[in-house]
Protein backbone atom coordinates (compact mmCIF):
# COMPACT_ATOMS: atom_id res chain seq x y z
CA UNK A 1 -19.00 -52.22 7.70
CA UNK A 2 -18.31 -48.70 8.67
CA UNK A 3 -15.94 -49.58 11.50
CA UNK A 4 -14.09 -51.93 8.43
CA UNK A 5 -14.22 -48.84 6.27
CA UNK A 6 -12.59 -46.50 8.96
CA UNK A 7 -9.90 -48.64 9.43
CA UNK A 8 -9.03 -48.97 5.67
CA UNK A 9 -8.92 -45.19 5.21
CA UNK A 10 -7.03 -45.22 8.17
CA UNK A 11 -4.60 -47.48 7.21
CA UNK A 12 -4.48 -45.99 3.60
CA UNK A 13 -3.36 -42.42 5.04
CA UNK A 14 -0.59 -44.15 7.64
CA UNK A 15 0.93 -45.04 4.34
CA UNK A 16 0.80 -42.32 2.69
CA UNK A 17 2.11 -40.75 5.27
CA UNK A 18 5.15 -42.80 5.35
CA UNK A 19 5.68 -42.47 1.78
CA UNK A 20 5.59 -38.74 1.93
CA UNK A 21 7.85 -38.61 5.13
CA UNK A 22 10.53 -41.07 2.75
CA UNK A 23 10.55 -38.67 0.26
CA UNK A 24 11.50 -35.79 2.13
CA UNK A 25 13.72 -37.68 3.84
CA UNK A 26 15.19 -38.64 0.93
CA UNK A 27 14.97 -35.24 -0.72
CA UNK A 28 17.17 -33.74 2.59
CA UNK A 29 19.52 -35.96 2.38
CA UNK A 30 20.38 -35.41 -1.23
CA UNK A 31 20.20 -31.72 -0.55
CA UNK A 32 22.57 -32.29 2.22
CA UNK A 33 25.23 -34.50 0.09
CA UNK A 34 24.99 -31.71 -2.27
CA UNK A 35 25.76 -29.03 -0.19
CA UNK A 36 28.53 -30.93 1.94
CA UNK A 37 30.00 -31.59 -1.39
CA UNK A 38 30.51 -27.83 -2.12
């Protein structure tokens, strides 16, 4: 139960991880369009 537990937590911050790296990502690249475009 606690092992099962771990590995959902675990699991739940790997994505959230990956969601926040996709918006920065995303949020450079617009940044950089933006500034290219200048």
């Amino acid at each position: 139960m606690g092992y099962l537990s771990f590995r959902t937590g675990k699991s739940a911050i790997a994505d959230l991880a990956n969601q926040l790296i996709e918006e920065v990502s995303d949020r450079v690249y617009q940044n950089l369009e933006l500034y290219l475009s200048c």
